[in-house]
C-alpha atoms as a PDB file:
ATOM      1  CA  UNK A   1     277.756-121.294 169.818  1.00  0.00           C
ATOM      2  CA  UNK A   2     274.706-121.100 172.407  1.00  0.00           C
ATOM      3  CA  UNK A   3     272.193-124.030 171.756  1.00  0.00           C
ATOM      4  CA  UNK A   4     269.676-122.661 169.840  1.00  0.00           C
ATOM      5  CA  UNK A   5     266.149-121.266 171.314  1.00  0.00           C
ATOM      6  CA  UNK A   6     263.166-122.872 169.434  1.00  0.00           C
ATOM      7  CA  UNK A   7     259.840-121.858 168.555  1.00  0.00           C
ATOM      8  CA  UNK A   8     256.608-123.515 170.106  1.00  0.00           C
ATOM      9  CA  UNK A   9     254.696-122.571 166.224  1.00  0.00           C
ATOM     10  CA  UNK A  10     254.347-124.637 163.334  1.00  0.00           C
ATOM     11  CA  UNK A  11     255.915-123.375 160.629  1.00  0.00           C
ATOM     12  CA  UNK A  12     255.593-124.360 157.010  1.00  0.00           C
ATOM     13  CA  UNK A  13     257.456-123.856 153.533  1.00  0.00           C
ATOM     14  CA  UNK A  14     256.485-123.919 150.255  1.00  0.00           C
ATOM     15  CA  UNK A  15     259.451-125.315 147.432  1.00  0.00           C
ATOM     16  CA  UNK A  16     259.203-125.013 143.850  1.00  0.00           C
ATOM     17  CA  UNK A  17     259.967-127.500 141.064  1.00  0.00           C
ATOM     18  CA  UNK A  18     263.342-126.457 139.061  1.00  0.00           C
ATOM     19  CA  UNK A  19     264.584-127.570 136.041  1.00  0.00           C
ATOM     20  CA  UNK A  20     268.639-127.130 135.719  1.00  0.00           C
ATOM     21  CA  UNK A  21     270.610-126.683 132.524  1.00  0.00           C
ATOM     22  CA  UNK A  22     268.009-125.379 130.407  1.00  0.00           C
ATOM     23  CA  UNK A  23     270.249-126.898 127.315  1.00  0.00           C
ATOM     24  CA  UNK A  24     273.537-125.325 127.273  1.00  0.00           C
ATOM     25  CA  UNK A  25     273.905-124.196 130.688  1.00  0.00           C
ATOM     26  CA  UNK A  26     275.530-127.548 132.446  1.00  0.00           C
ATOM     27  CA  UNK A  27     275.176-127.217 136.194  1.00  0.00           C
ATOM     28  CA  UNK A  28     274.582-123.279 136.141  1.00  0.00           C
ATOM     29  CA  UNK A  29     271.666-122.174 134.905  1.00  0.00           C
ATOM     30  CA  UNK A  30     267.994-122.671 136.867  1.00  0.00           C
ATOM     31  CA  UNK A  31     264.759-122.359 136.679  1.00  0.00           C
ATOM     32  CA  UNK A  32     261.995-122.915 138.817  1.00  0.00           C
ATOM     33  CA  UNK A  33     258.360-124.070 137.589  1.00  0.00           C
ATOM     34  CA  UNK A  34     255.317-123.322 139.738  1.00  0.00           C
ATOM     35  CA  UNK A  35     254.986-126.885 141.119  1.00  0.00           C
ATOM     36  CA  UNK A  36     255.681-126.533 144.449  1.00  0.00           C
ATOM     37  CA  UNK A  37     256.178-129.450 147.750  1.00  0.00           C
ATOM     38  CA  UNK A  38     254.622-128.241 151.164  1.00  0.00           C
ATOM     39  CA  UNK A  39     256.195-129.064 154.324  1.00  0.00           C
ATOM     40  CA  UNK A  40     255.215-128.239 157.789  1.00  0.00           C
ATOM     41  CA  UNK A  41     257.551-128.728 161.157  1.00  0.00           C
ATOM     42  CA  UNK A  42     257.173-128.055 164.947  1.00  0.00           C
ATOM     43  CA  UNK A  43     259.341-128.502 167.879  1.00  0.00           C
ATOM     44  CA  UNK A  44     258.663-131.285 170.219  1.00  0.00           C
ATOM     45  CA  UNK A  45     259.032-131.522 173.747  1.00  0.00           C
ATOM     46  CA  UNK A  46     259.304-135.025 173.694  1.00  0.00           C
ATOM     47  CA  UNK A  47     262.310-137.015 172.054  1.00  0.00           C
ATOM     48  CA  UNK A  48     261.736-137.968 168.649  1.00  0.00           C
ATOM     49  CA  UNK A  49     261.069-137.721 164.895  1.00  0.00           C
ATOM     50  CA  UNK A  50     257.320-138.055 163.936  1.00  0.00           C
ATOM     51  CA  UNK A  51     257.446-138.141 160.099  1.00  0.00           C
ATOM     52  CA  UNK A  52     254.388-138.474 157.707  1.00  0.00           C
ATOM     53  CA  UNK A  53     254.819-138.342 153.584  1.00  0.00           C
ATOM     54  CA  UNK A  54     251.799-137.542 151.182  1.00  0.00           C
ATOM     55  CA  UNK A  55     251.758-137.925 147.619  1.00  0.00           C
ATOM     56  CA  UNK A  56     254.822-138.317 145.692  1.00  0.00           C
ATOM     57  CA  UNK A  57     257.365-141.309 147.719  1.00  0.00           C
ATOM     58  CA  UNK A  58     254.668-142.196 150.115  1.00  0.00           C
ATOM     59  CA  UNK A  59     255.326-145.550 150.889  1.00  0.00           C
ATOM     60  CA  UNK A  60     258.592-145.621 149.558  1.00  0.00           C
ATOM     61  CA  UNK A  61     260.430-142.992 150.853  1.00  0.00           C
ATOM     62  CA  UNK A  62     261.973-143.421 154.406  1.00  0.00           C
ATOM     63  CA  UNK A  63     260.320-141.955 157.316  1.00  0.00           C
ATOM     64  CA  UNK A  64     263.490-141.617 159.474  1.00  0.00           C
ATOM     65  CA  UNK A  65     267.185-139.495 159.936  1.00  0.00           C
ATOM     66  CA  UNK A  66     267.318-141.324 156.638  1.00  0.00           C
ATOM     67  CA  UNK A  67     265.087-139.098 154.977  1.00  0.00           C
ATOM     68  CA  UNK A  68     266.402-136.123 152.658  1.00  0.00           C
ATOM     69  CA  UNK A  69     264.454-133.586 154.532  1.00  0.00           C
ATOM     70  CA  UNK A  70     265.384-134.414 157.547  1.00  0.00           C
ATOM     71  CA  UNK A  71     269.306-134.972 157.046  1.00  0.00           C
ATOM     72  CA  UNK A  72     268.611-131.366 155.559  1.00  0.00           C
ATOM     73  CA  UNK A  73     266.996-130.002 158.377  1.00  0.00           C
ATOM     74  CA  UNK A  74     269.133-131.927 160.862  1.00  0.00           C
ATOM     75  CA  UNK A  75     272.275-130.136 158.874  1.00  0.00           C
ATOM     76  CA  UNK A  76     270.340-126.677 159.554  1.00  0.00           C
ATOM     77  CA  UNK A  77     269.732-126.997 163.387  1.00  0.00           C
ATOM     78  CA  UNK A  78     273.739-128.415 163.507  1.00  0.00           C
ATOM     79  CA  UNK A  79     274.598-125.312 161.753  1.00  0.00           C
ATOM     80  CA  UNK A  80     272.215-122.738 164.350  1.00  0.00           C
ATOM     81  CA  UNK A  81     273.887-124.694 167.647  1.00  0.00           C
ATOM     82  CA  UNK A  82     271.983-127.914 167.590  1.00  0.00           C
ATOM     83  CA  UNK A  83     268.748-130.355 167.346  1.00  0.00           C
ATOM     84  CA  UNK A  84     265.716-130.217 168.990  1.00  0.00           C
ATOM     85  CA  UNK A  85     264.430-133.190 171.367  1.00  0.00           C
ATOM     86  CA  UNK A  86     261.837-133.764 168.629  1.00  0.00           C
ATOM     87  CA  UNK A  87     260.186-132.545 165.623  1.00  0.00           C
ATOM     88  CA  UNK A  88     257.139-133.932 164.115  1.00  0.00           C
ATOM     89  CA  UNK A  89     257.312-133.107 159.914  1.00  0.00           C
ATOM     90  CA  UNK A  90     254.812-133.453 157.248  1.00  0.00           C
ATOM     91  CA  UNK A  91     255.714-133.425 153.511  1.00  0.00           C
ATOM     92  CA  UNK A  92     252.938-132.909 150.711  1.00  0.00           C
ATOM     93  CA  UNK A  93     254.956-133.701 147.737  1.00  0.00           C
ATOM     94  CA  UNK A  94     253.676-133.484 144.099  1.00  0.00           C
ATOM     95  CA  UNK A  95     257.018-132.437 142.226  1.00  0.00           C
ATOM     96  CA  UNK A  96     258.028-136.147 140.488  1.00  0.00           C
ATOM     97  CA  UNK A  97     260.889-137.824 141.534  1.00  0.00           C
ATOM     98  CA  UNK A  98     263.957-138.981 139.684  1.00  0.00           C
ATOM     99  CA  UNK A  99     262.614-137.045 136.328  1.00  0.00           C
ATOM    100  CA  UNK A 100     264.414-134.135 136.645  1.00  0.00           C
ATOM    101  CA  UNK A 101     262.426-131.696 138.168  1.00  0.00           C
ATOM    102  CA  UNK A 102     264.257-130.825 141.463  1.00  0.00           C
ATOM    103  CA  UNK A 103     262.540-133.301 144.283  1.00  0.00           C
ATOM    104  CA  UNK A 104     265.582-133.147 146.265  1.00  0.00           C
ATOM    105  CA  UNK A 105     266.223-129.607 145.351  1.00  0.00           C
ATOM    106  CA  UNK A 106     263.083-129.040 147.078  1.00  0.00           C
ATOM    107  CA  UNK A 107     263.681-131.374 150.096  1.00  0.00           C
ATOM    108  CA  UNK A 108     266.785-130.273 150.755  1.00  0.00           C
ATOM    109  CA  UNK A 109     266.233-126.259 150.933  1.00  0.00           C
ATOM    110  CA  UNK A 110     262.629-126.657 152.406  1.00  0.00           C
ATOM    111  CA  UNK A 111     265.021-128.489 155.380  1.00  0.00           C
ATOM    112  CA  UNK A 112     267.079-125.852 155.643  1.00  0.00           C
ATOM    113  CA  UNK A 113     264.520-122.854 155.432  1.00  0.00           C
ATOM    114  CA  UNK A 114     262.047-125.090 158.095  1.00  0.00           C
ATOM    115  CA  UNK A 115     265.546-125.360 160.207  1.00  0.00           C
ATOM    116  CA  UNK A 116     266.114-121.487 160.366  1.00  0.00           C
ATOM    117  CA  UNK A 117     262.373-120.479 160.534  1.00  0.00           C
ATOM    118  CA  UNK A 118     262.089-122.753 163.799  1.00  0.00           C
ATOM    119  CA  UNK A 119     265.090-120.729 165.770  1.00  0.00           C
ATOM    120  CA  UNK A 120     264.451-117.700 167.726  1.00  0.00           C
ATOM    121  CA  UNK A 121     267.130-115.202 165.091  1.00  0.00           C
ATOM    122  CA  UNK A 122     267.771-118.034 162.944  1.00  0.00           C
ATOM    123  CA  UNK A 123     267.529-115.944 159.952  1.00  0.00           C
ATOM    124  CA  UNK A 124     270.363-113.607 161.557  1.00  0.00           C
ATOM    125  CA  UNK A 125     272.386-116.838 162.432  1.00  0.00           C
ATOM    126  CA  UNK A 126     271.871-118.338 158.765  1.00  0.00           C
ATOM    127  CA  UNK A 127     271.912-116.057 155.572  1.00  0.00           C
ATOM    128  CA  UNK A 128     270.651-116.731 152.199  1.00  0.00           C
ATOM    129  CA  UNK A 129     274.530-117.285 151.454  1.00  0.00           C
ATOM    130  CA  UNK A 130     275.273-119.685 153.946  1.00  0.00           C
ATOM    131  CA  UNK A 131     271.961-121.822 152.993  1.00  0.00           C
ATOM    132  CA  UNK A 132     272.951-121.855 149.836  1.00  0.00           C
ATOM    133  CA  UNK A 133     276.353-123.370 150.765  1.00  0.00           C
ATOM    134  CA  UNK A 134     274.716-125.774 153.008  1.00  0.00           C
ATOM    135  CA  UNK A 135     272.175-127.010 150.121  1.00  0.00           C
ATOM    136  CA  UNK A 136     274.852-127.402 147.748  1.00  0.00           C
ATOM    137  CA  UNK A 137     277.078-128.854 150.038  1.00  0.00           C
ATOM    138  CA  UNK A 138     274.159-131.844 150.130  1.00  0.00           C
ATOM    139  CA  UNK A 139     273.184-131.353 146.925  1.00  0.00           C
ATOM    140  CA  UNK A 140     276.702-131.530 145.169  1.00  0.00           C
ATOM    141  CA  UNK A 141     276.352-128.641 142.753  1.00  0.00           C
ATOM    142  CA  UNK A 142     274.098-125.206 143.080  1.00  0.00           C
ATOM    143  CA  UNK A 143     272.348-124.940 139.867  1.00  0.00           C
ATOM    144  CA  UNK A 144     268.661-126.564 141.572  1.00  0.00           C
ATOM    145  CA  UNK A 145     269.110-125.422 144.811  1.00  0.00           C
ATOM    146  CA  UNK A 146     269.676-121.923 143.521  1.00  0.00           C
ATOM    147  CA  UNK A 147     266.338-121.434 141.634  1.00  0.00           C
ATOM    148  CA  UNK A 148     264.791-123.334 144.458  1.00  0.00           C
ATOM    149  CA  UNK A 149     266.008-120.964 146.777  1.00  0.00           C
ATOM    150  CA  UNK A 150     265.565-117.694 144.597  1.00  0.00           C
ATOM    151  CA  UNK A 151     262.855-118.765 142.377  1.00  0.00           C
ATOM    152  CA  UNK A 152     262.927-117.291 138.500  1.00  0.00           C
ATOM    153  CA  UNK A 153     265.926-118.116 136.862  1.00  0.00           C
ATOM    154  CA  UNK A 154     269.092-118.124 137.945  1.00  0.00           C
ATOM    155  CA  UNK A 155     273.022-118.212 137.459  1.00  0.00           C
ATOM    156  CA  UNK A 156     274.962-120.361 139.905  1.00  0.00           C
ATOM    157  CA  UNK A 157     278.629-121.128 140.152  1.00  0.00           C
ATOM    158  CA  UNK A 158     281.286-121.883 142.812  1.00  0.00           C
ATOM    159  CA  UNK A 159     284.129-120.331 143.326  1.00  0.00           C
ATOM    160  CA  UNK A 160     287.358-121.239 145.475  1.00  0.00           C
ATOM    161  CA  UNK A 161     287.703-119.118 148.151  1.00  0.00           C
ATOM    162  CA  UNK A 162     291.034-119.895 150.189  1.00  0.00           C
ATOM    163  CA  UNK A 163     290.440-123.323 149.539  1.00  0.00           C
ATOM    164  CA  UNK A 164     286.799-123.117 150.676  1.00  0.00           C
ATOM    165  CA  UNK A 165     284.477-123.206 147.979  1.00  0.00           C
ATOM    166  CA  UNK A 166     281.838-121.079 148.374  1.00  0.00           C
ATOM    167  CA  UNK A 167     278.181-121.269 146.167  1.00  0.00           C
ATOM    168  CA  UNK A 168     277.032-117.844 144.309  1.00  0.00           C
ATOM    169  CA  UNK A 169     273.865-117.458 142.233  1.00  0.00           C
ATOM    170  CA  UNK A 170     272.462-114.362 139.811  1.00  0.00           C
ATOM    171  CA  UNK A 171     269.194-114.142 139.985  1.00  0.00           C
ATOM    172  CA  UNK A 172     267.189-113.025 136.751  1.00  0.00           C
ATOM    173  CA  UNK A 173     264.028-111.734 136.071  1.00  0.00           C
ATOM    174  CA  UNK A 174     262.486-114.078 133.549  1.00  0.00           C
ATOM    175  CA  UNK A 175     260.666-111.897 130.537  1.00  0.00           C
ATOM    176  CA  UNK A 176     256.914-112.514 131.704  1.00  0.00           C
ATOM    177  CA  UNK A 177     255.679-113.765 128.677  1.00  0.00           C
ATOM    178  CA  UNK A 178     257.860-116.993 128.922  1.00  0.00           C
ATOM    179  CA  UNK A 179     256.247-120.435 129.859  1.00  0.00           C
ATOM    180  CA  UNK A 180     257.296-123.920 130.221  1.00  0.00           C
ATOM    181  CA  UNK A 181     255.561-127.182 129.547  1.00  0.00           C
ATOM    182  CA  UNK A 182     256.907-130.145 131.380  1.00  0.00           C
ATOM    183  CA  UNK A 183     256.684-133.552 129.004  1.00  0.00           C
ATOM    184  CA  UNK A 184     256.686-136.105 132.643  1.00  0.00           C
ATOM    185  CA  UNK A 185     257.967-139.572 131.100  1.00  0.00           C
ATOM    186  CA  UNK A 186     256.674-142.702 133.689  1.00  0.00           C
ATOM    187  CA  UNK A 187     260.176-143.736 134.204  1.00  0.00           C
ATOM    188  CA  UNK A 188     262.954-142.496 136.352  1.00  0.00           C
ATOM    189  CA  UNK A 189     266.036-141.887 135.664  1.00  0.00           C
ATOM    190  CA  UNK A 190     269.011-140.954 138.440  1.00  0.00           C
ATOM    191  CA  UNK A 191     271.364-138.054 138.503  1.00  0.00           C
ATOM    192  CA  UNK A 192     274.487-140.061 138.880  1.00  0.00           C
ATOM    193  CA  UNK A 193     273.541-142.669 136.266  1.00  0.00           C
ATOM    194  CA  UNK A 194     273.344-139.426 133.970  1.00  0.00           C
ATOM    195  CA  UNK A 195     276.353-138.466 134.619  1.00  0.00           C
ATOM    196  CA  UNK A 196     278.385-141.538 134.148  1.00  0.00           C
ATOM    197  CA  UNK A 197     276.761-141.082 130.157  1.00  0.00           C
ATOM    198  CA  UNK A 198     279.214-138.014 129.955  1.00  0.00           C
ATOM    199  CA  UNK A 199     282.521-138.057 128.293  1.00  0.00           C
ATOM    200  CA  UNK A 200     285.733-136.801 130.313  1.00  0.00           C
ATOM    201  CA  UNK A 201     286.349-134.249 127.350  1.00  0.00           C
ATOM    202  CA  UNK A 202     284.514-132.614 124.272  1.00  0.00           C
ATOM    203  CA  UNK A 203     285.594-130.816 120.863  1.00  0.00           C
ATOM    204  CA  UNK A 204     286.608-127.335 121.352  1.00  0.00           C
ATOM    205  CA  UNK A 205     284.168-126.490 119.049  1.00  0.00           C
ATOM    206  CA  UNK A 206     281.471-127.540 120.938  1.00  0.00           C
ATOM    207  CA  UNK A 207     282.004-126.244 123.568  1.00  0.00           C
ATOM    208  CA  UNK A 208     282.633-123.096 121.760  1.00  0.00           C
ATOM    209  CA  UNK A 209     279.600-122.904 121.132  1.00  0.00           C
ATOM    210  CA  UNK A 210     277.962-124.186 123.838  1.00  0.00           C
ATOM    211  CA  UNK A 211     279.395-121.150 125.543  1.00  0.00           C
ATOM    212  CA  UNK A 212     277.853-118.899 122.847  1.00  0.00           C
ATOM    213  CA  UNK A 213     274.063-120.651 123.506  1.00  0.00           C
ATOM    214  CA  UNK A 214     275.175-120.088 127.525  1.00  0.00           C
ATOM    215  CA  UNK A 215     275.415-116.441 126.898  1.00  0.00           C
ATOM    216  CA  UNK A 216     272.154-116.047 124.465  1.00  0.00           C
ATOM    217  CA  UNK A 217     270.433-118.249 126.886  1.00  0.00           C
ATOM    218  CA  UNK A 218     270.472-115.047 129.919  1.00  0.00           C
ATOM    219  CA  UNK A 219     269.453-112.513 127.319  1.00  0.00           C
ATOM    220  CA  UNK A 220     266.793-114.917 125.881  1.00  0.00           C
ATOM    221  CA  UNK A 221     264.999-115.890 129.603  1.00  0.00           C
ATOM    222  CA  UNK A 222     265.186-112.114 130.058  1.00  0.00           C
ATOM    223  CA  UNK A 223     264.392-109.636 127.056  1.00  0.00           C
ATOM    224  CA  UNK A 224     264.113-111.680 123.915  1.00  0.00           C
ATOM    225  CA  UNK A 225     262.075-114.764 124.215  1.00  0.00           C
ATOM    226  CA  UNK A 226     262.086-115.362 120.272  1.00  0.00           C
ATOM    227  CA  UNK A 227     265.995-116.537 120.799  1.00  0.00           C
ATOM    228  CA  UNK A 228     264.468-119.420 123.124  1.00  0.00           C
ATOM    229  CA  UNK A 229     265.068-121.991 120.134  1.00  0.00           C
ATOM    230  CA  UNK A 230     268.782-120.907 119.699  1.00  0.00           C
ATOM    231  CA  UNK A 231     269.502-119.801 123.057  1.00  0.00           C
ATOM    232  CA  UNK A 232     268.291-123.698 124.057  1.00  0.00           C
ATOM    233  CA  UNK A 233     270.408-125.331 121.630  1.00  0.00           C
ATOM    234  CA  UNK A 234     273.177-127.707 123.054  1.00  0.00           C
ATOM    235  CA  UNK A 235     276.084-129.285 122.804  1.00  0.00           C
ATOM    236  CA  UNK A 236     277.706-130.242 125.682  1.00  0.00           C
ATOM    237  CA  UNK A 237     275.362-133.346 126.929  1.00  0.00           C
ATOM    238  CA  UNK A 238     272.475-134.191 125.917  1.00  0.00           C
ATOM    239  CA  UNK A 239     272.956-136.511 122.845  1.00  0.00           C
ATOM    240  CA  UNK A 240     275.534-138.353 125.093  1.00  0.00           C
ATOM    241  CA  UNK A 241     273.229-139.208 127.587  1.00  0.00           C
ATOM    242  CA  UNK A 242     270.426-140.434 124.596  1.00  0.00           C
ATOM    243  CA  UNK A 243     270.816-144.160 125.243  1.00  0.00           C
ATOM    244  CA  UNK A 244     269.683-143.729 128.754  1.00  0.00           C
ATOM    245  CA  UNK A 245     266.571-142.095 127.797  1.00  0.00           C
ATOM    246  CA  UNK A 246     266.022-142.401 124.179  1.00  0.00           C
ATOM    247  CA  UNK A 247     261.891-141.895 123.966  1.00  0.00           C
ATOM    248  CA  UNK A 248     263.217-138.356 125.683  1.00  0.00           C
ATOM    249  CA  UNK A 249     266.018-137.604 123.461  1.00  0.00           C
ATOM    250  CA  UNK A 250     263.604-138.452 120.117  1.00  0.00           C
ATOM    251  CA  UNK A 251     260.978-136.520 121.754  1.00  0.00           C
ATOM    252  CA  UNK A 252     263.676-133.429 122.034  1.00  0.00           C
ATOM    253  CA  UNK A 253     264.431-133.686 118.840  1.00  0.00           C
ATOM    254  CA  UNK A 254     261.370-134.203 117.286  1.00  0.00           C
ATOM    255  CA  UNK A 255     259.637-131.025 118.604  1.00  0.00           C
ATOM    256  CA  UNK A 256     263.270-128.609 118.531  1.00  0.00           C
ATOM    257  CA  UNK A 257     262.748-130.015 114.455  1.00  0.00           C
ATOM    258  CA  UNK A 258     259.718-128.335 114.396  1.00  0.00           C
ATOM    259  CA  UNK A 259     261.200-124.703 115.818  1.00  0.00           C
ATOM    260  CA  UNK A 260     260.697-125.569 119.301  1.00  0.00           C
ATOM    261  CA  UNK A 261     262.954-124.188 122.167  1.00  0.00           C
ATOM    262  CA  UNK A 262     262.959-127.954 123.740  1.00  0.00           C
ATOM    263  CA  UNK A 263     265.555-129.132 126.247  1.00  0.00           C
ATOM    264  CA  UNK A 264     265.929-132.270 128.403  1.00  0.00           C
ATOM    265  CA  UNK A 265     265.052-130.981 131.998  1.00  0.00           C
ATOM    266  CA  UNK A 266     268.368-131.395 134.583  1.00  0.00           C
ATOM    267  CA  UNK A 267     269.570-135.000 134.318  1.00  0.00           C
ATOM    268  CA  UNK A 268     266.122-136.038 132.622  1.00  0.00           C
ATOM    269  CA  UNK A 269     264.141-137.762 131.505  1.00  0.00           C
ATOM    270  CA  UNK A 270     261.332-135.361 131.436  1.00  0.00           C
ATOM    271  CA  UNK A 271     261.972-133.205 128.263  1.00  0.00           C
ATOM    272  CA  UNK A 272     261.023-129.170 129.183  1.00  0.00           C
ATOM    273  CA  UNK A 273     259.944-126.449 126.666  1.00  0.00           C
ATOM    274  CA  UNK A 274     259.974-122.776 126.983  1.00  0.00           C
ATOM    275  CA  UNK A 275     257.525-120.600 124.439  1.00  0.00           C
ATOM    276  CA  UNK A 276     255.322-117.533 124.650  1.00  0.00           C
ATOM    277  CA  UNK A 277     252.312-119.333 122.234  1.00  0.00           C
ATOM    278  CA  UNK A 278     248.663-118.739 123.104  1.00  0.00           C
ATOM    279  CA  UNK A 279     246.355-121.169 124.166  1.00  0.00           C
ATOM    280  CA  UNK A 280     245.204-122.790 120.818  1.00  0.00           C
ATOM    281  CA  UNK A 281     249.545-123.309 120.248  1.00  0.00           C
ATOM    282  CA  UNK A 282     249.611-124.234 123.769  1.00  0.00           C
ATOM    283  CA  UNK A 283     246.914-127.009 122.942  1.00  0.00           C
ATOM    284  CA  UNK A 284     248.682-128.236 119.743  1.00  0.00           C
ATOM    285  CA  UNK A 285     251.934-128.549 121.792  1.00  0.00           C
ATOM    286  CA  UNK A 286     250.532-130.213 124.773  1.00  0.00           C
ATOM    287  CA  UNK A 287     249.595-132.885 122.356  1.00  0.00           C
ATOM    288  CA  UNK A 288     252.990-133.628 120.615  1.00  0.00           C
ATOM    289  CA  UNK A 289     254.359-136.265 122.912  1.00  0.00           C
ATOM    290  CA  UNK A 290     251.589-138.688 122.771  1.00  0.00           C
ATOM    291  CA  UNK A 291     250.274-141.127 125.342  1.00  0.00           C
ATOM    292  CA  UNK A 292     254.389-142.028 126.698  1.00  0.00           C
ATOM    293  CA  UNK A 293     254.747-138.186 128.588  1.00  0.00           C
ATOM    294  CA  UNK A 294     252.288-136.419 130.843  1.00  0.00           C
ATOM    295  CA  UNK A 295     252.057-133.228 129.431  1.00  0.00           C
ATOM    296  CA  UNK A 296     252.233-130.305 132.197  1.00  0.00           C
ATOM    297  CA  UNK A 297     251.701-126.650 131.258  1.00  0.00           C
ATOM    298  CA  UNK A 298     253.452-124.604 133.925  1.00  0.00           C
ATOM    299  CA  UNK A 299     253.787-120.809 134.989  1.00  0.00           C
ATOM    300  CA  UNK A 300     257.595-119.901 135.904  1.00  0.00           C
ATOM    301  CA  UNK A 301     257.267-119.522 139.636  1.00  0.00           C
ATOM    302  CA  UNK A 302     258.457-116.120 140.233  1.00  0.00           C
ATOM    303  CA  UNK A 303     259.401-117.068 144.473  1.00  0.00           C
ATOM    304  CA  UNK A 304     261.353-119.321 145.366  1.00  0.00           C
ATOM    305  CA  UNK A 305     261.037-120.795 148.725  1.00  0.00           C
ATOM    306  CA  UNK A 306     258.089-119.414 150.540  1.00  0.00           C
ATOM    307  CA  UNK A 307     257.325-119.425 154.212  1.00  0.00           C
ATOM    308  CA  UNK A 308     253.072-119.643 154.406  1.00  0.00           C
END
């Protein structure tokens, strides 16, 4: 492949927040939450990598090759025919990370999207497909990346193709009247230390009906809200992973015991709920968790990422 012609232009993405599982959907289902990282890129013509983070990780994220955005953007130019000399990036980030809200969902396709945007046909040389492989290839499964890429909610799987597996996502048209609050805990809590909570198997008959939850769950986001509370219901992981985040788990529980469609957000520990109440229910809700969560009421963000 030709090395790639660049563009002299800034360009800059908006990402939105996603929250992956949703309850019973384990690494499929998506959504994304209008709480959205900036970034901004242009080509230098001098070696280098000029790299300044605002807001969430500044001061503790790296501000080398090290960094996720970069590796993700460096993957994308690698992909088009090659790096630049130099790149200066900036990174407004207000999604939290390590609570389960899609930071490096974001990072990684707001890379990949500043990657193709900054090649002369870069959009013809990289689909929507192939970024999709590329972010889960980094990522490790598609469910984030998906809703970060497509925005609403999605469907995303993998399927082996000649040995090759390839990522696909469904898009759906969440029902307009749906919302999400967003109960923030202070503490972290990592993706791989989730998943070493999970058994290696599960009764058949939860997972039975887990798969019967999976299946109200698309019908629910899309034409029948009032099914939220069953169509959130799980069985598959989240009461195994309770000792790693118990104030989240009892906060779950305590509000799904009260006929609220409540769910632990991805790998946690924020805890996310999905309802259609006005504002005065909105209020009442907001002020279940007490003084240990951040309460965040959020729109579904309809985009996903968004050049500006």
């Amino acid at each position: 492949m030709a090395k790639p012609t660049f563009k002299a232009n800034p360009m800059q993405v908006q990402v939105p927040a996603t929250s992956a599982n949703l309850g019973p959907g384990f690494d499929c289902f998506g959504l994304a939450l209008d709480l959205h990282d900036r970034y901004v890129a242009q080509i230098l013509d001098e070696p280098g990598l000029d790299l300044d983070v605002a807001g969430e990780g500044a001061g503790t994220l790296p501000l080398n090759e090290k960094n996720l955005l970069i590796k993700a953007m460096n993957k994308g130019f690698e992909f088009l025919g090659g790096k630049p000399k130099g790149i200066a990036v900036r990174a407004l980030n207000v999604i939290p990370h390590g609570r389960g809200l899609g930071s490096s969902a974001s990072a990684i396709v707001g890379g990949l999207v500043l990657a193709r945007s900054l090649v002369l046909t870069g959009s013809d040389k990289m689909s929507d497909q192939a970024l999709l492989d590329l972010a889960t290839s980094m990522e490790g499964h598609p469910d984030n990346v998906a809703a970060a890429l497509y925005g609403g909610a999605t469907i995303a799987w993998q399927e082996d193709h000649h040995g090759k597996l390839v990522s696909q996502a469904l898009p759906l048209a969440v029902d307009t009247r749906i919302r999400a609050i967003a109960f923030i805990p202070k503490q972290e809590f990592s993706t791989s230390k989730a998943r070493k909570l999970l058994p290696e198997s599960v009764p058949h008959v939860d997972a039975a009906a887990n798969s019967a939850r999976s299946a109200l769950l698309s019908h629910a986001l899309t034409h029948r809200p009032d099914l939220l509370f069953r169509a959130t219901e799980d069985f598959l992981h989240q009461e195994y992973r309770s000792m790693g985040m118990p104030a989240s788990l009892k906060l779950m529980n305590t509000l799904r015991k009260a006929g609220v469609a409540a769910c632990i957000s991805g790998a946690g520990p924020t805890v996310l709920v999905l309802h259609t109440s006005d504002q005065s229910e909105l209020e009442e809700l907001m002020r279940a968790a007490g003084d240990g969560f951040e309460a965040k009421s959020l729109d579904i963000a309809v985009r996903g990422a968004t050049l500006l």
